[in-house]
C-alpha atoms as a PDB file:
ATOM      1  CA  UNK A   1      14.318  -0.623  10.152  1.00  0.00           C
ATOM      2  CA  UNK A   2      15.264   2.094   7.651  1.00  0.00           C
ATOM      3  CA  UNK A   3      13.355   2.535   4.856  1.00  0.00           C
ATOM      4  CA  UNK A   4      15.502   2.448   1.478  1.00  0.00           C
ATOM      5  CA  UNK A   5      13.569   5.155   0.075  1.00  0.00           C
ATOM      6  CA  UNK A   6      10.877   7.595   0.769  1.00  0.00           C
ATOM      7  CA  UNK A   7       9.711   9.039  -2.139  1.00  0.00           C
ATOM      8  CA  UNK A   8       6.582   7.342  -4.759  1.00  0.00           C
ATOM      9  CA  UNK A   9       8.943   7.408  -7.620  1.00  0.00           C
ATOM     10  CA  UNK A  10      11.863   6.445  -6.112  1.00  0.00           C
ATOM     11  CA  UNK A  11      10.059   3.490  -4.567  1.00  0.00           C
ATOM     12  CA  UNK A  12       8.473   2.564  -8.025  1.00  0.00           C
ATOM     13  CA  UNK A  13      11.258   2.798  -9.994  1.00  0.00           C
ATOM     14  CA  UNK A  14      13.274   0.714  -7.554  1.00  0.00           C
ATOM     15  CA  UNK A  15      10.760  -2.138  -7.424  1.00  0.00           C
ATOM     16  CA  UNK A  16      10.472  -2.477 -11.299  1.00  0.00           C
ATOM     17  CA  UNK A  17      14.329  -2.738 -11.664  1.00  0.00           C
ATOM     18  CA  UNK A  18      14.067  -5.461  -9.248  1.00  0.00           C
ATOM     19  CA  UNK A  19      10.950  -6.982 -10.518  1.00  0.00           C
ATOM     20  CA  UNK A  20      13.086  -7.146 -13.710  1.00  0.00           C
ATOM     21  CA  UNK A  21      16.307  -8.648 -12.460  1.00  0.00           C
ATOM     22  CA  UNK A  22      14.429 -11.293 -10.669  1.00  0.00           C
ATOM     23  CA  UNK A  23      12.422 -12.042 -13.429  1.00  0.00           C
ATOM     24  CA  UNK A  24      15.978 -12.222 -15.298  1.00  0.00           C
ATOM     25  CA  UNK A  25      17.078 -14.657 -12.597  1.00  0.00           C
ATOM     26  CA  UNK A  26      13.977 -16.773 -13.441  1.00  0.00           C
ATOM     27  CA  UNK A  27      14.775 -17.025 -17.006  1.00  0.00           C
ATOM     28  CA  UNK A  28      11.261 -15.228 -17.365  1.00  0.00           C
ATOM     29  CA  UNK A  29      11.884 -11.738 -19.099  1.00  0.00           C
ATOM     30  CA  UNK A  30       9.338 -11.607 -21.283  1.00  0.00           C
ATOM     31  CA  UNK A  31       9.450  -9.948 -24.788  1.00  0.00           C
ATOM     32  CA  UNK A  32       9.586  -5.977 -25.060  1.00  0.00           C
ATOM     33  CA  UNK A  33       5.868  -5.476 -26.322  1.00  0.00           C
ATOM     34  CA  UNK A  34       4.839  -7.274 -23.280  1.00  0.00           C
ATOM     35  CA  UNK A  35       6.899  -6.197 -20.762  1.00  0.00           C
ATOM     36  CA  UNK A  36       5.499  -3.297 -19.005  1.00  0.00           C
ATOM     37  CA  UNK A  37       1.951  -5.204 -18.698  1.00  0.00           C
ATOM     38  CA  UNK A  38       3.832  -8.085 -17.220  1.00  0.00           C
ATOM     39  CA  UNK A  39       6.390  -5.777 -14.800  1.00  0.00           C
ATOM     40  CA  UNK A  40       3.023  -3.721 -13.811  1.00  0.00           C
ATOM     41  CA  UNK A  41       1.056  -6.708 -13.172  1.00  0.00           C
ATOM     42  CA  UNK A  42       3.579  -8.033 -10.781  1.00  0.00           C
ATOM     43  CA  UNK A  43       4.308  -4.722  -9.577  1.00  0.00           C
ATOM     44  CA  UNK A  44       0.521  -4.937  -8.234  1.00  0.00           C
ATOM     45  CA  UNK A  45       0.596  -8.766  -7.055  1.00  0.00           C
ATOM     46  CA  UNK A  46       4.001  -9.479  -5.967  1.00  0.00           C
ATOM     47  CA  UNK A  47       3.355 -12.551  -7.737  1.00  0.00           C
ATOM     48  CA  UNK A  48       5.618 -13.651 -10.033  1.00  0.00           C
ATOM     49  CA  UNK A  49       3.529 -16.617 -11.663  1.00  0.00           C
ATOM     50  CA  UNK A  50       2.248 -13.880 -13.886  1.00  0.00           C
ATOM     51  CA  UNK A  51       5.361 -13.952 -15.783  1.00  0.00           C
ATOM     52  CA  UNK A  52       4.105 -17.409 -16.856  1.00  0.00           C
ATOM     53  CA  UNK A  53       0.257 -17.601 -16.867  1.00  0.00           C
ATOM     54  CA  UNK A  54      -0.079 -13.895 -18.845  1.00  0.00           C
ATOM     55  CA  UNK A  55      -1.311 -14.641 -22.361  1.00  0.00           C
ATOM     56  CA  UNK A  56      -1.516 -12.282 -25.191  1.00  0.00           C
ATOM     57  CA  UNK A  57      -2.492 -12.943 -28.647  1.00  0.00           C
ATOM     58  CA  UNK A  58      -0.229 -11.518 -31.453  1.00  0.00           C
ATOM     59  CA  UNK A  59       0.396  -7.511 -31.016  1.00  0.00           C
ATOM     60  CA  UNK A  60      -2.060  -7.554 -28.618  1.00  0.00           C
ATOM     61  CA  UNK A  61      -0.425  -4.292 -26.661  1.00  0.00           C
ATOM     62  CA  UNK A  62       0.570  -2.282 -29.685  1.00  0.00           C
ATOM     63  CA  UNK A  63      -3.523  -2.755 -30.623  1.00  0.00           C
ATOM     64  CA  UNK A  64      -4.645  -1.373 -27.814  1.00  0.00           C
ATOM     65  CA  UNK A  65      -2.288   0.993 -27.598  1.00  0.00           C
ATOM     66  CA  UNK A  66      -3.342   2.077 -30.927  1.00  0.00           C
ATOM     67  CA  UNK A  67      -6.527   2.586 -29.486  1.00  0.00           C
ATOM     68  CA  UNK A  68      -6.265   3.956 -26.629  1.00  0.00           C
ATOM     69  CA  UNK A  69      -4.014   7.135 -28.817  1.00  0.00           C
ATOM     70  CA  UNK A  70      -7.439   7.013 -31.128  1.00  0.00           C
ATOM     71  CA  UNK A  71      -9.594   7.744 -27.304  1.00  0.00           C
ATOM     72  CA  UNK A  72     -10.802   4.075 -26.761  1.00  0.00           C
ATOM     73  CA  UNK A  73     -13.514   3.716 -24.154  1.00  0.00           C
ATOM     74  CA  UNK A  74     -12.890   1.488 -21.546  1.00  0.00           C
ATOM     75  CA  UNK A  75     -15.031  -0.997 -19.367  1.00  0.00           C
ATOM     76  CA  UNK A  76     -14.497  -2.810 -16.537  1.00  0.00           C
ATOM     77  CA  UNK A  77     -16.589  -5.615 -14.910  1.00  0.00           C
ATOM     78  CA  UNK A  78     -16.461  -3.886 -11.125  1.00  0.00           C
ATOM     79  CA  UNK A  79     -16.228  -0.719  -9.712  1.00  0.00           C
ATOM     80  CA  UNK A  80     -12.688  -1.811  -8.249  1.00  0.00           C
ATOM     81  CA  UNK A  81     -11.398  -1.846 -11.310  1.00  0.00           C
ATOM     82  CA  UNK A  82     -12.568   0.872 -12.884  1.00  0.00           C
ATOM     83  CA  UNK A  83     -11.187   2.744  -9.232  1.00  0.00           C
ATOM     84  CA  UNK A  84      -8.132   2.039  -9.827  1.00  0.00           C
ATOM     85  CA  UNK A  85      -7.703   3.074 -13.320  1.00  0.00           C
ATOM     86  CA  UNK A  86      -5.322   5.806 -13.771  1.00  0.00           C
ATOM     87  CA  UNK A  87      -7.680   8.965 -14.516  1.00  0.00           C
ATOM     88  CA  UNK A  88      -5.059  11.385 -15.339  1.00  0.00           C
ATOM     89  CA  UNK A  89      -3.369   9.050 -18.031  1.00  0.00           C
ATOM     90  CA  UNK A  90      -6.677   8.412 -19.558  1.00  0.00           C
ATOM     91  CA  UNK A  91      -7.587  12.095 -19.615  1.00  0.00           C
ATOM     92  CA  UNK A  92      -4.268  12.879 -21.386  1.00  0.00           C
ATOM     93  CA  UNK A  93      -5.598  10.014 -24.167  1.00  0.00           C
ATOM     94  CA  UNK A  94      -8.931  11.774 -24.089  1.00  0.00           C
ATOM     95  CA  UNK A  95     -10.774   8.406 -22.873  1.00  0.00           C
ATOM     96  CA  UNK A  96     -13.028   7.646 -20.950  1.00  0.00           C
ATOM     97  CA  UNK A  97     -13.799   4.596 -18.827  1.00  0.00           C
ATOM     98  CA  UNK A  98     -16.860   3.234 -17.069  1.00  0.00           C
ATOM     99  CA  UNK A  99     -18.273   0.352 -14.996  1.00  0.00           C
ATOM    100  CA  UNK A 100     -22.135  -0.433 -15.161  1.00  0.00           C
ATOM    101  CA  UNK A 101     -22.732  -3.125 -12.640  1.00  0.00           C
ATOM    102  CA  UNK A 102     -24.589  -0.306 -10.213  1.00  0.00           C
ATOM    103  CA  UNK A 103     -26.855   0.921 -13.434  1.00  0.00           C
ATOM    104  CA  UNK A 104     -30.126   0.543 -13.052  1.00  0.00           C
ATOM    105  CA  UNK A 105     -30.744  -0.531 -16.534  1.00  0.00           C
ATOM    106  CA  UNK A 106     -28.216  -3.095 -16.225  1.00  0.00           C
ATOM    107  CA  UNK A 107     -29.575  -4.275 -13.167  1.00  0.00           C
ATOM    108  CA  UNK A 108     -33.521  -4.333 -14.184  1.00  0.00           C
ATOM    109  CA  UNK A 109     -32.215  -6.554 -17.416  1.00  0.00           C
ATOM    110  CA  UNK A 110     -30.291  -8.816 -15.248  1.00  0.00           C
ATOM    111  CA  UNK A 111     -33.307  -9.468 -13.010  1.00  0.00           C
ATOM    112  CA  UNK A 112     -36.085  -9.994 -16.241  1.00  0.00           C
ATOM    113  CA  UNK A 113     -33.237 -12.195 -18.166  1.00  0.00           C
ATOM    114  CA  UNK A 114     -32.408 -14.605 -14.787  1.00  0.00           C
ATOM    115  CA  UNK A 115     -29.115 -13.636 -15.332  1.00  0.00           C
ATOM    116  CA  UNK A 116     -25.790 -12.129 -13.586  1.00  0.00           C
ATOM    117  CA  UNK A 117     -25.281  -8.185 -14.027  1.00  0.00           C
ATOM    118  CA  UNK A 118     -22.354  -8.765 -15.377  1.00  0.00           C
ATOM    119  CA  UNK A 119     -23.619 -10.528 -18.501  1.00  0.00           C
ATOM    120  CA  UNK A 120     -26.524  -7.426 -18.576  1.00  0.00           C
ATOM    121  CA  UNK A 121     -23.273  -5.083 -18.059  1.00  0.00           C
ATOM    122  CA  UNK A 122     -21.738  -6.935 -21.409  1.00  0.00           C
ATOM    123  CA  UNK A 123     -24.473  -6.599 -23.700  1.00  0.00           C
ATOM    124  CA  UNK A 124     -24.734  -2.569 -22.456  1.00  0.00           C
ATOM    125  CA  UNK A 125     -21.303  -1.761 -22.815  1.00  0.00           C
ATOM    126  CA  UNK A 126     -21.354  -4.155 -26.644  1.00  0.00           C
ATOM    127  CA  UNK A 127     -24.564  -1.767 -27.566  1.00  0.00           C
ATOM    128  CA  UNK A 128     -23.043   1.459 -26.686  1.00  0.00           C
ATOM    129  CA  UNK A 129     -19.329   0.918 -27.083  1.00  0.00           C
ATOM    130  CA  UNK A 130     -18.763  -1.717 -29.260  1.00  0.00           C
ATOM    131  CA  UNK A 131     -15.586  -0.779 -29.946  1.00  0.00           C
ATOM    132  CA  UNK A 132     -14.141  -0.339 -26.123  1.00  0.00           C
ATOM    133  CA  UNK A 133     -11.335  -2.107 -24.511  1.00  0.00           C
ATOM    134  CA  UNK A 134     -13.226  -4.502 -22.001  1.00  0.00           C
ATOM    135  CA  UNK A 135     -11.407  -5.576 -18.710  1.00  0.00           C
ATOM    136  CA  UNK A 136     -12.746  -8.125 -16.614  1.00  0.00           C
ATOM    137  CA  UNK A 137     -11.142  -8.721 -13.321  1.00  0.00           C
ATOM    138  CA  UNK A 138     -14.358 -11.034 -11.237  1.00  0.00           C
ATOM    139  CA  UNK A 139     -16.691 -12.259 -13.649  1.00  0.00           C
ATOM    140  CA  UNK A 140     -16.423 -15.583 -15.698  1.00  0.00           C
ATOM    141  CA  UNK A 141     -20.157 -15.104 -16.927  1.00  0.00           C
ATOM    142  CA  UNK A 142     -18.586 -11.830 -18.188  1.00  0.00           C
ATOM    143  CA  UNK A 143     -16.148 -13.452 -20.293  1.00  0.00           C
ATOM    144  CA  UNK A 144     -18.509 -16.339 -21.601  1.00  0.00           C
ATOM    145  CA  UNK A 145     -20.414 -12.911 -23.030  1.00  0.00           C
ATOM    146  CA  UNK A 146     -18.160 -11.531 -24.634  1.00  0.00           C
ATOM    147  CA  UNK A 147     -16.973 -14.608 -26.579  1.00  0.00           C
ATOM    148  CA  UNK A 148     -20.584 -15.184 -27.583  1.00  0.00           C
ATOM    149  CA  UNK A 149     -20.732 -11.321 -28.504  1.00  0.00           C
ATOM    150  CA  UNK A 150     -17.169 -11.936 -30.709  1.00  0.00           C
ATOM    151  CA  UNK A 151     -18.840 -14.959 -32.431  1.00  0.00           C
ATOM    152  CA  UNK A 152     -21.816 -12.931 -33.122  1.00  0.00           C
ATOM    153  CA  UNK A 153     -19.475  -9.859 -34.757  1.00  0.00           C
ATOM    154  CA  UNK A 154     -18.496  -7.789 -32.307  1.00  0.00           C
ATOM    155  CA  UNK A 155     -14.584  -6.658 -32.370  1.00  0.00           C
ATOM    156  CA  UNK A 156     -13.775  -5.107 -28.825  1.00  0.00           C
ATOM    157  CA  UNK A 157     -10.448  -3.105 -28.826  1.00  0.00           C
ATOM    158  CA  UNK A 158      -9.091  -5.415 -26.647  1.00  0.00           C
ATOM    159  CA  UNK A 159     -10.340  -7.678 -23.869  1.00  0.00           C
ATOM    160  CA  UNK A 160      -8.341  -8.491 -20.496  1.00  0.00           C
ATOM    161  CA  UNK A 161      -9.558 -11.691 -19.079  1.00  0.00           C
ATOM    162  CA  UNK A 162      -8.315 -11.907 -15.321  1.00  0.00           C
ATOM    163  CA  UNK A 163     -11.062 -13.157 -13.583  1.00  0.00           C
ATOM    164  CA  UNK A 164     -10.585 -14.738 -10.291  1.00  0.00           C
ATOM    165  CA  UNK A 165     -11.667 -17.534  -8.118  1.00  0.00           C
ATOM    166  CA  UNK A 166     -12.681 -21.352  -8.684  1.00  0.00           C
ATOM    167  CA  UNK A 167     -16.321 -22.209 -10.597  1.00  0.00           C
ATOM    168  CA  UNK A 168     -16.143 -21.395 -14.414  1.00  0.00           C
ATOM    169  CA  UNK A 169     -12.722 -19.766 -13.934  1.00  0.00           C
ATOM    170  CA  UNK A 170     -10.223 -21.460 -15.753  1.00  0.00           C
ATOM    171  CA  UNK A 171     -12.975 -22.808 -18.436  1.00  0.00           C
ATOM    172  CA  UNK A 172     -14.034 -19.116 -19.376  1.00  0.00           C
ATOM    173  CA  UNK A 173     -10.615 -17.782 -19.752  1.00  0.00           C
ATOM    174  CA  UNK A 174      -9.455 -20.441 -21.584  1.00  0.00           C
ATOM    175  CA  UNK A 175     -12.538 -20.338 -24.164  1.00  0.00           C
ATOM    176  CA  UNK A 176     -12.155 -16.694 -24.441  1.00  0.00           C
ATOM    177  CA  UNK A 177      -8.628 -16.624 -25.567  1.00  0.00           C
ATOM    178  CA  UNK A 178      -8.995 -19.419 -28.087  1.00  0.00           C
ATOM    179  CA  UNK A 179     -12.588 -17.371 -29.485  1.00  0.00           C
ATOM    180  CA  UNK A 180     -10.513 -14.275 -29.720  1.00  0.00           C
ATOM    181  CA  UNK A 181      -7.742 -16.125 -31.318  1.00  0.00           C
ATOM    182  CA  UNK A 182      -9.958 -17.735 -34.444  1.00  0.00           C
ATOM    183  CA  UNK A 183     -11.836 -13.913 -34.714  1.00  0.00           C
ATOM    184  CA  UNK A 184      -8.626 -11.702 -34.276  1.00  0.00           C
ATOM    185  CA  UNK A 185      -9.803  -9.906 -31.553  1.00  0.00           C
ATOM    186  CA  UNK A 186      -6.891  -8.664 -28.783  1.00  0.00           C
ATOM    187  CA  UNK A 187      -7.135 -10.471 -26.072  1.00  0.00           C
ATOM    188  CA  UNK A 188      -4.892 -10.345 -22.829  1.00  0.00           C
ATOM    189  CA  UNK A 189      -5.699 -13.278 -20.122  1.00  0.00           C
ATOM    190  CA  UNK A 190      -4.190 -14.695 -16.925  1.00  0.00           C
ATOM    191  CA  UNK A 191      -4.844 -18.377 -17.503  1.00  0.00           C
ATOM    192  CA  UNK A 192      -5.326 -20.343 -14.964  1.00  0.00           C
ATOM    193  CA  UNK A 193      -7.314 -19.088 -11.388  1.00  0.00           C
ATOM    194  CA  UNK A 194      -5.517 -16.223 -10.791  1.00  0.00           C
ATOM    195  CA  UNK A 195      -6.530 -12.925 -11.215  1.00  0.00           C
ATOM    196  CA  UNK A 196      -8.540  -9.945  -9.693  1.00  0.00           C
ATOM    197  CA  UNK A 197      -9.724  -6.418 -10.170  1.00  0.00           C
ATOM    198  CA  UNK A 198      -6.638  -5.264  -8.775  1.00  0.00           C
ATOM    199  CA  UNK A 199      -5.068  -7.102 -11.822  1.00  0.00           C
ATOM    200  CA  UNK A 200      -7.445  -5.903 -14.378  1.00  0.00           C
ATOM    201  CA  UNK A 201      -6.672  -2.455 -13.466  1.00  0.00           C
ATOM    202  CA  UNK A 202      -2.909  -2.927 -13.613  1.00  0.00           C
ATOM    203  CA  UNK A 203      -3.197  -4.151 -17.436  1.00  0.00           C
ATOM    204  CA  UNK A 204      -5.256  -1.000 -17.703  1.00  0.00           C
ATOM    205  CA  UNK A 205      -2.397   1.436 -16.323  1.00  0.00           C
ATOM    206  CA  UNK A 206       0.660  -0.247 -17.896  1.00  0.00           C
ATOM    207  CA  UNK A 207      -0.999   0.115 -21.795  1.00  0.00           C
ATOM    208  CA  UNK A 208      -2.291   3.572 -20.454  1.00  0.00           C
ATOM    209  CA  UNK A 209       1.212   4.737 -19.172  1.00  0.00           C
ATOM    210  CA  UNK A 210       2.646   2.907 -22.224  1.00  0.00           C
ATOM    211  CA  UNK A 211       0.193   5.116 -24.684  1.00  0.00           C
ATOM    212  CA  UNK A 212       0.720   8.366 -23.295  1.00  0.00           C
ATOM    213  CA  UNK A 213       4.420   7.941 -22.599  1.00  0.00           C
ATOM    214  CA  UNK A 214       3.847   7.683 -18.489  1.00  0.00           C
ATOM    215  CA  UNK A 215       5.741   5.015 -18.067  1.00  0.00           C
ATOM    216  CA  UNK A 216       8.251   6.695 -15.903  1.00  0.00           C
ATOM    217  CA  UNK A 217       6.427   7.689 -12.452  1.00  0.00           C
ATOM    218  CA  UNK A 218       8.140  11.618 -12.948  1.00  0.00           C
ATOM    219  CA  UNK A 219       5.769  11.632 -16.165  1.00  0.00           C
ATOM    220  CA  UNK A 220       3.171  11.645 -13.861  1.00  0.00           C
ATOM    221  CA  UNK A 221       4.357  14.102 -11.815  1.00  0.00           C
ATOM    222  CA  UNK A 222       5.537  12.485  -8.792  1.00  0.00           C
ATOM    223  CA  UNK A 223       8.745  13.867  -7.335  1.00  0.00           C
ATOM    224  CA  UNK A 224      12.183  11.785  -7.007  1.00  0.00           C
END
């Protein structure tokens, strides 16, 4: 076997323009606003269901890219997630993103409350960043939160809602979107059971390269 190509960029570049013309093929290309979370997304997966399960509530990307230009915190629900968040990009937005499920705080709460660290992680990350773009990639008592925390008044940036798995999965996403719907909060979720912190993160980088004009790999200083 010969590899077609040997550089990051080249590879990249080649696997989004056929990402594109197979989505094409499909009868799935999906709107401009949306289409570098979706591309990214299955860029990540290989999974092309994505095209179809991805939900976004109106402007929903040019929100948070609007927010991420103002230096929107970010959150994520694992320490996956927050890994594989594109540090460079966010620097260049002057953000900043974090992950509390190790923090002791979050952890000592969790343990008092009977409850997951993930819902402790929610209410830290609503009390000291109210106005953050939350992305949850693993936990559906994550997402239950933070629709509680919208009916309650808080107005995230954005939330991502990717969970994955099988108990309280497909309920949580679904209840999310519809709560973020009725209180105009931006809201990007992968209905149904798939999902993952690998996706979480890939919503992450597409609105991050699409805010600080990364889009194209050489941006980023790869070679090719």
């Amino acid at each position: 076997m010969t590899p077609q190509h040997h550089l990051p960029a080249d590879i990249e570049r080649t696997s989004l323009k056929m990402i594109a013309a197979e989505l094409a093929e499909m009868g799935l290309t999906p709107p401009p606003e949306t289409e570098a979370v979706v591309r990214r997304v299955i860029h990540t997966t290989a999974d092309f269901d994505y095209a179809k399960n991805l939900r976004f509530t109106p402007g929903a990307v040019q929100k948070a890219v609007e927010a991420l230009h103002k230096g929107a915190f970010l959150v994520t629900d694992t320490n996956m997630a927050l890994a594989g968040i594109t540090k460079p990009g966010l620097a260049k937005l002057g953000g900043q993103a974090a992950c509390y499920m190790a923090d002791p705080e979050v952890a000592a709460r969790a343990k008092a409350e009977g409850t997951t660290r993930a819902v402790a992680a929610m209410h830290k990350a609503a009390a000291e960043h109210p106005g953050a773009i939350l992305a949850v990639g693993n936990a559906p008592t994550a997402l239950l939160t933070i629709a509680e925390q919208i009916e309650a008044g808080l107005r995230p940036a954005l939330v991502i809602g990717v969970p994955v798995g099988f108990v309280n999965v497909v309920e949580s996403k679904e209840r999310l979107f519809v709560t973020c719907e009725a209180h105009g909060v931006p809201a990007i979720v992968a209905m149904g059971r798939k999902g993952g912190s690998n996706v979480a993160a890939a919503i992450c980088n597409a609105l991050i390269y699409s805010a600080a004009e990364m889009l194209d790999p050489t941006a980023r200083g790869w070679n090719g």
